[in-house]
Protein backbone atom coordinates (compact mmCIF):
# COMPACT_ATOMS: atom_id res chain seq x y z
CA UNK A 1 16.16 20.84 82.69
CA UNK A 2 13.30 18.54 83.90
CA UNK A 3 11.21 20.92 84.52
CA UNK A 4 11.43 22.51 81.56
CA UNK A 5 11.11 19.46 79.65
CA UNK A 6 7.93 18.37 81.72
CA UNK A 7 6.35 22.09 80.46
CA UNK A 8 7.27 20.69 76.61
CA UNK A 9 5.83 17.21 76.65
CA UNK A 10 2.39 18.58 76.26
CA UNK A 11 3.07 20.77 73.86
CA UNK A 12 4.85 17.97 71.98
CA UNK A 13 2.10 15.69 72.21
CA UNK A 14 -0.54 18.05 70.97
CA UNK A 15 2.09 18.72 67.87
CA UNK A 16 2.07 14.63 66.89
CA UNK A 17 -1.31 14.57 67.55
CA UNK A 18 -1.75 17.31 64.92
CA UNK A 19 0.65 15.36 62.63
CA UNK A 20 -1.53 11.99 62.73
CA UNK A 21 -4.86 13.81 62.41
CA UNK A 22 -4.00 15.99 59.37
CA UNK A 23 -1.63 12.33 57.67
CA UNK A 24 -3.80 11.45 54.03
CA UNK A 25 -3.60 7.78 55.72
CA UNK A 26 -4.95 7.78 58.90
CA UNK A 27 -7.18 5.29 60.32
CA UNK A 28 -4.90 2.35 58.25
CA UNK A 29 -1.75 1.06 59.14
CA UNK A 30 0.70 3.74 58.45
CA UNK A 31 3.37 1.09 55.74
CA UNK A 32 0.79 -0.37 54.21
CA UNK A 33 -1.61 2.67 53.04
CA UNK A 34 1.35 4.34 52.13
CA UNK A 35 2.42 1.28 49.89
CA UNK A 36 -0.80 1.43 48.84
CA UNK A 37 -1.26 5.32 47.75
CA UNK A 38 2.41 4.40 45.72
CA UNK A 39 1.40 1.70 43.69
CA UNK A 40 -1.99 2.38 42.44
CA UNK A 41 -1.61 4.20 39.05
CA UNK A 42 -2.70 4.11 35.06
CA UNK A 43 -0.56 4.51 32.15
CA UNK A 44 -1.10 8.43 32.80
CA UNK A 45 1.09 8.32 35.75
CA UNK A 46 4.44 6.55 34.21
CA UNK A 47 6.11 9.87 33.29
CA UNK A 48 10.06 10.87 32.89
CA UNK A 49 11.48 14.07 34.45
CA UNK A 50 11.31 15.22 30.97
CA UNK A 51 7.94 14.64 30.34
CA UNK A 52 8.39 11.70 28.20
CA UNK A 53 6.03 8.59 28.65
CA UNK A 54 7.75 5.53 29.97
CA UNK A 55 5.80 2.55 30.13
CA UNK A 56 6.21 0.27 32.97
CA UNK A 57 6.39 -3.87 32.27
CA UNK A 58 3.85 -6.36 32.96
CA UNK A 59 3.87 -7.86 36.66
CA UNK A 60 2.13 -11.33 36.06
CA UNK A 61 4.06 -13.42 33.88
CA UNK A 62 3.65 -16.84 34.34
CA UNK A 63 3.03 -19.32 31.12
CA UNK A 64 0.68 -22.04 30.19
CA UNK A 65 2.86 -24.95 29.19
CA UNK A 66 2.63 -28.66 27.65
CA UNK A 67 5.37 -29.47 29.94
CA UNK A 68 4.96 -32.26 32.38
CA UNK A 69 3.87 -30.92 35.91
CA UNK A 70 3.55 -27.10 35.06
CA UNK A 71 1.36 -25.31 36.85
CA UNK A 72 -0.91 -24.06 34.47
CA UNK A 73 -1.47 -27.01 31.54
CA UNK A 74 -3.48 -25.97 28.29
CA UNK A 75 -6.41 -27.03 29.31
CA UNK A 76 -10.01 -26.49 27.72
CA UNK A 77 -12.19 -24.16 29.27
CA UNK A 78 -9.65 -23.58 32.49
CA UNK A 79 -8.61 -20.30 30.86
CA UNK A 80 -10.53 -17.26 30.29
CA UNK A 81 -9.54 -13.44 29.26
CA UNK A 82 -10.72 -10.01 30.57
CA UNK A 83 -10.46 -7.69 27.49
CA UNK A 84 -11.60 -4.58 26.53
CA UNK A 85 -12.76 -3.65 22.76
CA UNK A 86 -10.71 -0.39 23.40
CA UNK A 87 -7.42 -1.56 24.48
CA UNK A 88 -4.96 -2.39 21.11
CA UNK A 89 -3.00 -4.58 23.71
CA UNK A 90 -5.79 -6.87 24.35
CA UNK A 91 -6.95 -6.73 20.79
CA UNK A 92 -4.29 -8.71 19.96
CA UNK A 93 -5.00 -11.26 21.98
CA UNK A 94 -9.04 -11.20 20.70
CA UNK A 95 -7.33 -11.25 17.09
CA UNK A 96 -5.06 -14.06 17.73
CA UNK A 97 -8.07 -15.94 19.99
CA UNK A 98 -10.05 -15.72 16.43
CA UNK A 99 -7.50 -17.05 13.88
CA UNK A 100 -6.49 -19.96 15.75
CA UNK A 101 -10.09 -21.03 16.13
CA UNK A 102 -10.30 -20.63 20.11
CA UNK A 103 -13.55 -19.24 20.63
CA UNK A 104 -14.68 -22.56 22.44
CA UNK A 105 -11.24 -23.09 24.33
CA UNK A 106 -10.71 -19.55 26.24
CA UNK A 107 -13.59 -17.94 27.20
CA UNK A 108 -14.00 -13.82 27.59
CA UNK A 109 -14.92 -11.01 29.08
CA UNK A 110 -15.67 -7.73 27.74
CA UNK A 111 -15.45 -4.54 30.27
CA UNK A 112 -17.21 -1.21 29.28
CA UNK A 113 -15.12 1.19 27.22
CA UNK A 114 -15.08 4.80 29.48
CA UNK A 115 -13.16 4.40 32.75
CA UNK A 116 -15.22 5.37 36.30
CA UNK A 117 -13.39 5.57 39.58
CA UNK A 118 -12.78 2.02 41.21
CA UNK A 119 -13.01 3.43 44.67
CA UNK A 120 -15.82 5.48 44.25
CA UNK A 121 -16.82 5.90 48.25
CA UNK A 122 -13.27 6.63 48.91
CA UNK A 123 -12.43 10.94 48.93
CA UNK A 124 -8.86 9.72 48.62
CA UNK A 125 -8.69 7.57 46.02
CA UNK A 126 -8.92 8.83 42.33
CA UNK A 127 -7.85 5.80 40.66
CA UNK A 128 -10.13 5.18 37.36
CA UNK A 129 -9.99 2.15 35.48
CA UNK A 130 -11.89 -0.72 33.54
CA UNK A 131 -15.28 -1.69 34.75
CA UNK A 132 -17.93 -4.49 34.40
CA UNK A 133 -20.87 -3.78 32.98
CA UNK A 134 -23.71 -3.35 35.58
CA UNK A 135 -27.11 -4.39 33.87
CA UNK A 136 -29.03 -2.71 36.98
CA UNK A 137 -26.68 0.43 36.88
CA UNK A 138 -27.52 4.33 35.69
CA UNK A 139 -26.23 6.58 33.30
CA UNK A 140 -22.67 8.36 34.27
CA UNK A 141 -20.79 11.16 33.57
CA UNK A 142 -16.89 11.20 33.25
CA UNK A 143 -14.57 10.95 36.35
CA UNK A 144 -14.51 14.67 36.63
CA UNK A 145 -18.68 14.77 36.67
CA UNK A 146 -18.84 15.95 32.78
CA UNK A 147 -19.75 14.75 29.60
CA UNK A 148 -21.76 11.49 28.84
CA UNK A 149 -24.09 10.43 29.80
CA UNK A 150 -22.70 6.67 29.31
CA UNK A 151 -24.64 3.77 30.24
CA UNK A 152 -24.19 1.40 32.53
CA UNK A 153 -23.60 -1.41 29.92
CA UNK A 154 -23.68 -2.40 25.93
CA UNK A 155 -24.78 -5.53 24.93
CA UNK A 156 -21.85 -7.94 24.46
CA UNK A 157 -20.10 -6.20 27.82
CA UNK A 158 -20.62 -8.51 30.73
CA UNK A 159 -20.30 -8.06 34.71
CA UNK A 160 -17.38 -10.16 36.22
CA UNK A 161 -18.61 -13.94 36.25
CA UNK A 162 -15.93 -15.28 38.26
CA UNK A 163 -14.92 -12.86 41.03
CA UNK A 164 -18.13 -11.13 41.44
CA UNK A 165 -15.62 -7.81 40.84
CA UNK A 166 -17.13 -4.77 40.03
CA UNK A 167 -14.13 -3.65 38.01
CA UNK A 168 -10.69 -4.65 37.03
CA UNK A 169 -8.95 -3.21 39.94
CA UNK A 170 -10.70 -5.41 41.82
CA UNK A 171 -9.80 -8.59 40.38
CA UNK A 172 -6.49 -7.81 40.63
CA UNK A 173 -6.90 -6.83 44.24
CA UNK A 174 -8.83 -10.16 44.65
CA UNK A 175 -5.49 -12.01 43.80
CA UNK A 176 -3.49 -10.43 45.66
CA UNK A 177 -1.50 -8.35 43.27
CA UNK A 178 1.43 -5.59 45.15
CA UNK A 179 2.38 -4.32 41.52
CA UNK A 180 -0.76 -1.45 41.56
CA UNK A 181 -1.43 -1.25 37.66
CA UNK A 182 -4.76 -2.50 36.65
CA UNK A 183 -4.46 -3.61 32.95
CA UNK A 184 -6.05 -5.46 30.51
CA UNK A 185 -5.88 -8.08 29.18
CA UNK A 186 -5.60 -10.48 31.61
CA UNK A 187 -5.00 -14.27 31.27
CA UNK A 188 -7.41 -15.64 34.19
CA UNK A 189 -6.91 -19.38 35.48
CA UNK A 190 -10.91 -20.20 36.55
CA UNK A 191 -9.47 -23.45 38.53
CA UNK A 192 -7.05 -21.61 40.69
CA UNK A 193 -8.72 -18.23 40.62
CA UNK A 194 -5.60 -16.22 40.02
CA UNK A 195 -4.00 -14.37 36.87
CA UNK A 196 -1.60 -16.16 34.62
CA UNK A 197 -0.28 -13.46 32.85
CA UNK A 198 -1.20 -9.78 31.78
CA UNK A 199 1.47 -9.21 29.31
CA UNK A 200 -0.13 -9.40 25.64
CA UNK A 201 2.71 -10.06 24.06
CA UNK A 202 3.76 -13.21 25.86
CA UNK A 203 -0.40 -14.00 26.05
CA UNK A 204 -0.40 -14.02 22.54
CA UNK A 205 2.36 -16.60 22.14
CA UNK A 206 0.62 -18.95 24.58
CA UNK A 207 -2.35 -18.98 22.23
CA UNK A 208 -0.36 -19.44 19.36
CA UNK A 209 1.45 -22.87 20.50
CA UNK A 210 0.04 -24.31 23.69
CA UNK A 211 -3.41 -24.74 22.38
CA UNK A 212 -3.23 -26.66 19.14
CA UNK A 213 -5.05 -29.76 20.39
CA UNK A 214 -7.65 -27.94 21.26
CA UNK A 215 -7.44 -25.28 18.02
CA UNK A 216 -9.51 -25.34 15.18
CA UNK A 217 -6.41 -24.06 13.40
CA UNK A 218 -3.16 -26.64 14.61
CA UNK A 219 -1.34 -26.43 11.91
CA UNK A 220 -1.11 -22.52 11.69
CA UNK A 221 1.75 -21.06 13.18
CA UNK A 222 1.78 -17.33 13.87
CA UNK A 223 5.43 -17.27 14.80
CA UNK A 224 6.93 -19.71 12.53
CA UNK A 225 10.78 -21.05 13.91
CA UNK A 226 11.91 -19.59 10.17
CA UNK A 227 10.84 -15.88 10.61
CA UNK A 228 11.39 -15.16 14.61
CA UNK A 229 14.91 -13.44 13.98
CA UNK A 230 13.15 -10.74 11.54
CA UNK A 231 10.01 -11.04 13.81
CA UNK A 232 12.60 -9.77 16.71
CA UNK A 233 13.83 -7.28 14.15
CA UNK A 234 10.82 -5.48 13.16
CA UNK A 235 9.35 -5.51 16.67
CA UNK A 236 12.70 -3.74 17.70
CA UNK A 237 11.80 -0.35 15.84
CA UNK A 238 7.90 -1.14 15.55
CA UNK A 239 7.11 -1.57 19.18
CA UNK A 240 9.00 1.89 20.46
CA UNK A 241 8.65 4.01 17.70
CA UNK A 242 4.84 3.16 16.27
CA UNK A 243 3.13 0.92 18.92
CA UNK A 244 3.91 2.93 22.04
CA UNK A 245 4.80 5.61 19.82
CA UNK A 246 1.34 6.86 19.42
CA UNK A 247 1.25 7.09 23.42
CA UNK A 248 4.72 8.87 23.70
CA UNK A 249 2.62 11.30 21.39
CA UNK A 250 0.02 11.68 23.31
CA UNK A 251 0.49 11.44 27.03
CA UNK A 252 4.12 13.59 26.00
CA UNK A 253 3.85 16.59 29.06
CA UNK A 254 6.37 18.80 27.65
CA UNK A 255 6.99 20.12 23.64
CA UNK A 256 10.31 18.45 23.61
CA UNK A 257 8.80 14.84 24.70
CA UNK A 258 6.18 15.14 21.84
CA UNK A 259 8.58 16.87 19.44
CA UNK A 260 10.94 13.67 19.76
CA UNK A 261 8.31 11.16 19.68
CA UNK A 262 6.44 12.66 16.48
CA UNK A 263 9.50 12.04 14.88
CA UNK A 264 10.15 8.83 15.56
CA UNK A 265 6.70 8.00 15.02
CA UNK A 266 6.70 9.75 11.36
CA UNK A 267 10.03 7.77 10.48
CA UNK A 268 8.93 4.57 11.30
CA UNK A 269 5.24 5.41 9.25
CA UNK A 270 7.16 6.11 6.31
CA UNK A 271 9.68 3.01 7.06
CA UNK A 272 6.89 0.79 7.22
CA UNK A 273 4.97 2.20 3.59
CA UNK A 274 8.28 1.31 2.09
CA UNK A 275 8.98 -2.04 3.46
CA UNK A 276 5.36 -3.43 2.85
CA UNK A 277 5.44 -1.94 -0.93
CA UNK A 278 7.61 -5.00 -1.14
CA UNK A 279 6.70 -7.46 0.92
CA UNK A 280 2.79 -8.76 1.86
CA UNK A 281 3.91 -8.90 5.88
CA UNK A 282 6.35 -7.03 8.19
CA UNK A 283 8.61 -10.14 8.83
CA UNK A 284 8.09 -11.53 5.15
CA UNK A 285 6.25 -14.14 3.37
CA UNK A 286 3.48 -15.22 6.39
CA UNK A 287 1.60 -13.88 8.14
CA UNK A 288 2.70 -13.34 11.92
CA UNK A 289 2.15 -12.06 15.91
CA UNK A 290 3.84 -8.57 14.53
CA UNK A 291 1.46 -8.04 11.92
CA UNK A 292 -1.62 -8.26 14.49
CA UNK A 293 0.90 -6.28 16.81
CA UNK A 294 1.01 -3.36 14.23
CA UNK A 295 -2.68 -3.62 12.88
CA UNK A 296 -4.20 -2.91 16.33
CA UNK A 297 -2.57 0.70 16.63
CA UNK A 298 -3.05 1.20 12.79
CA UNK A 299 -6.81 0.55 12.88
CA UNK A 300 -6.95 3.00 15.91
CA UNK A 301 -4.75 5.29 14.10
CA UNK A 302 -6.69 7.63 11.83
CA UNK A 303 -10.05 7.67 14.30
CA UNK A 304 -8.42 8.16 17.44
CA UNK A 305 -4.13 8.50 17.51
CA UNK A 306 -4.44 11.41 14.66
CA UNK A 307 -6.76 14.07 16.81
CA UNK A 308 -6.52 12.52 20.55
CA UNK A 309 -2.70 12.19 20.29
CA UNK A 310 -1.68 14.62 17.80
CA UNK A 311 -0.01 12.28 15.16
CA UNK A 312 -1.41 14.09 12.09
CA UNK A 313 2.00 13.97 10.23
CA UNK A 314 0.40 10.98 8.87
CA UNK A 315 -2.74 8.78 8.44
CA UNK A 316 -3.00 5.47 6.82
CA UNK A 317 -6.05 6.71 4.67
CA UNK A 318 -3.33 8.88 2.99
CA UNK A 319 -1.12 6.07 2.86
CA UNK A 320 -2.00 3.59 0.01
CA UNK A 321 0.69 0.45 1.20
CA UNK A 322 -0.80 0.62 4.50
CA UNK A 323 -4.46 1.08 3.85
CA UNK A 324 -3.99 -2.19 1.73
CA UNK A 325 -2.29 -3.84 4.16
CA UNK A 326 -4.74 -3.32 6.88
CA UNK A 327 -7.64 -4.30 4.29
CA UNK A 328 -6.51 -7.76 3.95
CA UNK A 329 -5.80 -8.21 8.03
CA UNK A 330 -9.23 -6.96 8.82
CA UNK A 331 -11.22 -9.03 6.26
CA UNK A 332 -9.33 -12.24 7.37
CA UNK A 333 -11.49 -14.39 9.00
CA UNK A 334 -12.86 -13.58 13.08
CA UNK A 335 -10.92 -9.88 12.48
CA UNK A 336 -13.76 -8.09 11.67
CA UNK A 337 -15.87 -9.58 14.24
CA UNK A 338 -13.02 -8.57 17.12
CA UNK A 339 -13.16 -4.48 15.86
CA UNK A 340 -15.67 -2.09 17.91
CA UNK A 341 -14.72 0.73 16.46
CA UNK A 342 -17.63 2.94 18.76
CA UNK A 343 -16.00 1.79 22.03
CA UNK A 344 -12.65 2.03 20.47
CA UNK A 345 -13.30 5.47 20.32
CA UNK A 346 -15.63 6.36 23.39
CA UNK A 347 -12.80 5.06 25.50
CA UNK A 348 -10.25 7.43 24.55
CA UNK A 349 -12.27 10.18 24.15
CA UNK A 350 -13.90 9.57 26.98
CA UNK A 351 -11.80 8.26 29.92
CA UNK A 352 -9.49 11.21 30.10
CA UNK A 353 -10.90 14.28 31.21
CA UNK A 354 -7.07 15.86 31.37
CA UNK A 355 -7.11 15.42 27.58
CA UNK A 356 -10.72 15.95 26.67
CA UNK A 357 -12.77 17.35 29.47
CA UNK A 358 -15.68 17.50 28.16
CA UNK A 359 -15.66 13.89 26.69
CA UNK A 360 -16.80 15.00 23.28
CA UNK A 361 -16.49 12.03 20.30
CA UNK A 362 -15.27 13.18 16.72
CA UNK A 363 -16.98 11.71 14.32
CA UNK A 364 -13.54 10.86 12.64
CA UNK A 365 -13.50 9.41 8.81
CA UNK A 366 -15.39 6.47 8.71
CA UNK A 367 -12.01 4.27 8.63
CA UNK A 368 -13.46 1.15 9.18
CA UNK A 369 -15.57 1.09 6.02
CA UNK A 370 -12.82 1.81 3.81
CA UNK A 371 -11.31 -1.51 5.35
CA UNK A 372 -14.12 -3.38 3.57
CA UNK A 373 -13.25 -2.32 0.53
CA UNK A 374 -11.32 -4.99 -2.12
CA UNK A 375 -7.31 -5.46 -1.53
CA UNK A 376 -5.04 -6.90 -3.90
CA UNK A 377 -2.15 -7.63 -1.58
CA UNK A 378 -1.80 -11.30 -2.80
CA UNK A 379 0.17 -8.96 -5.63
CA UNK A 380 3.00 -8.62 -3.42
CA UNK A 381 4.06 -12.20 -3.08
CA UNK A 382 3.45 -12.85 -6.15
CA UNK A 383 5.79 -10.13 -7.35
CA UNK A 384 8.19 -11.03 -4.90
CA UNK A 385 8.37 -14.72 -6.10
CA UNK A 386 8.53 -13.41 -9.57
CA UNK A 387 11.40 -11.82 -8.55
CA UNK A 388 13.51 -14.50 -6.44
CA UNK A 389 12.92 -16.59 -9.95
CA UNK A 390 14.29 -13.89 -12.05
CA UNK A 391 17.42 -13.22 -9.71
């Protein structure tokens, strides 16, 4: 028996040996890359069994608060975002920035619309995500070496001014985040260097109420105590069926995902030309966070969701309650000044080769200038106060 076994422990050896050498995370500690590989993903990755799109939540969710001895007070010029003009998510936080007059309160940071690998000099890491603008930086192709070329940056994108990062990822990685999912926007805290939150809904909400003595607009209140229960309401169906619905459209891998999702994405379209044929906003009366929740995937709808994501049952240019509706939102005042509508679209015709390998642009409808045409949705209320006298 010894001897035998003292003729196998070379062989043995050699076999481990070949184990290690051929192991996708050698020369790292063995937990730790393999953590690593795990967490680092994009949207593109959160898929069901079924091919469905499941969207994962928000890691960082701290809050700025007016509360005595939290963490992160609303101070001036502590706080700054990391947005991209592409992303509807951290739209809404530019829109809601611009309405409540905090341009010279949060400060921000623009990355460049098409997404490059973060981990370029790495063979085994794919990853592709947000980047900084590099003023000294050439043209590029797309992550699979087609299309483009794109430069290096756009005037009004910025590199990283805090971190010195040369992309998102690395901010992220900077602060020591274990969740893997490099998103924008991000709520940055310049005095402690770390991220506050990266959630845009809850982002948005900080901006709407722990700012006011700093706002140029106090006494506006984008989520008013009156209309959060039909705020909650409409979010319920909005959020799943039109929001991320575009997404469970488009990033759908089988034809059951998609057919499902079209639907509820085509019910809800039609739900929401109904309800706003009778009332100016989606909660009611005022004007709230839901209504710059839905206009971010409406203005992206007809240029980008129809063709990249195959929601062509419908398009708000065809739709004459929502076209309206979306008029009066954009020509507010900041909106307009918050829409890129050219890296809008480069971005999601551009950063996924598995949807659009050779990153080619449609040159879509010309949406945006039919959103500078005349509205009449002051109408509505008016009708619908005509009506409360009457009954």
């Amino acid at each position: 028996m010894l001897t035998t076994l003292h003729l196998l422990l070379p062989l043995i050896s050699l076999m481990l040996r070949q184990v290690v050498s051929l192991s996708p995370i050698r020369n790292k500690n063995s937990v730790q890359a393999a953590t690593e590989m795990t967490a680092v993903r994009t949207a593109l990755d959160e898929m069901g069994a079924d091919g469905s799109f499941n969207r994962k939540e928000a890691a960082w969710r701290n809050w700025i608060s007016n509360e005595e001895g939290a963490r992160f007070p609303p101070e001036k010029d502590r706080y700054h975002l990391y947005v991209a003009n592409a992303c509807p998510w951290a739209h809404r936080t530019l829109i809601t920035r611009a309405i409540k007059g905090l341009q010279d309160v949060i400060s921000v940071t623009i990355v460049m619309p098409v997404w490059q690998r973060t981990k370029p000099d790495d063979p085994e890491d794919h990853h592709c995500g947000w980047t900084f603008a590099d003023p000294e930086g050439k043209p590029f192709a797309n992550s699979i070496g087609l299309g483009g070329p794109f430069p290096a940056s756009y005037p009004g994108n910025e590199p990283d001014p805090f971190l010195g990062a040369k992309n998102i990822r690395e901010v992220y990685e900077k602060v020591g985040d274990k969740d893997g999912k490099y998103t924008v926007p991000i709520l940055f805290d310049k005095k402690l260097k770390t991220i506050v939150s990266n959630e845009s809904s809850e982002i948005v909400q900080m901006l709407n109420s722990e700012f006011n003595e700093s706002s140029s607009a106090p006494e506006l209140n984008l989520a008013p105590d009156e209309l959060k229960e039909a705020m909650d309401e409409v979010d319920a169906w909005i959020y799943p069926n039109i929001n991320n619905g575009v997404y469970r459209c488009g990033f759908a891998k089988s034809q059951q995902a998609y057919d499902g999702a079209i639907e509820d994405l085509t019910a809800a379209f039609d739900r929401l030309e109904e309800l706003l044929s009778k009332q100016r906003y989606v909660a009611g009366d005022l004007f709230t966070l839901s209504d710059i929740r839905l206009f971010v995937t409406l203005l992206r709808f007809d240029e980008v969701y129809v063709v990249y994501f195959k929601t062509n049952t419908r398009a708000v240019m065809n739709s004459p309650t929502l076209l309206n509706y979306c008029r009066e939102i954009y020509q507010m005042p900041g909106v307009a000044d918050t829409v890129n509508m050219a890296q809008i679209k480069e971005h999601y015709y551009c950063s996924h080769p598995d949807l659009n390998k050779f990153s080619i642009i449609p040159k879509g409808p010309g949406f945006e200038k039919l959103l500078k045409e005349p509205h009449d949705r002051d109408t509505i209320s008016q009708q619908a106060k005509k009506q409360k006298l009457d009954g």
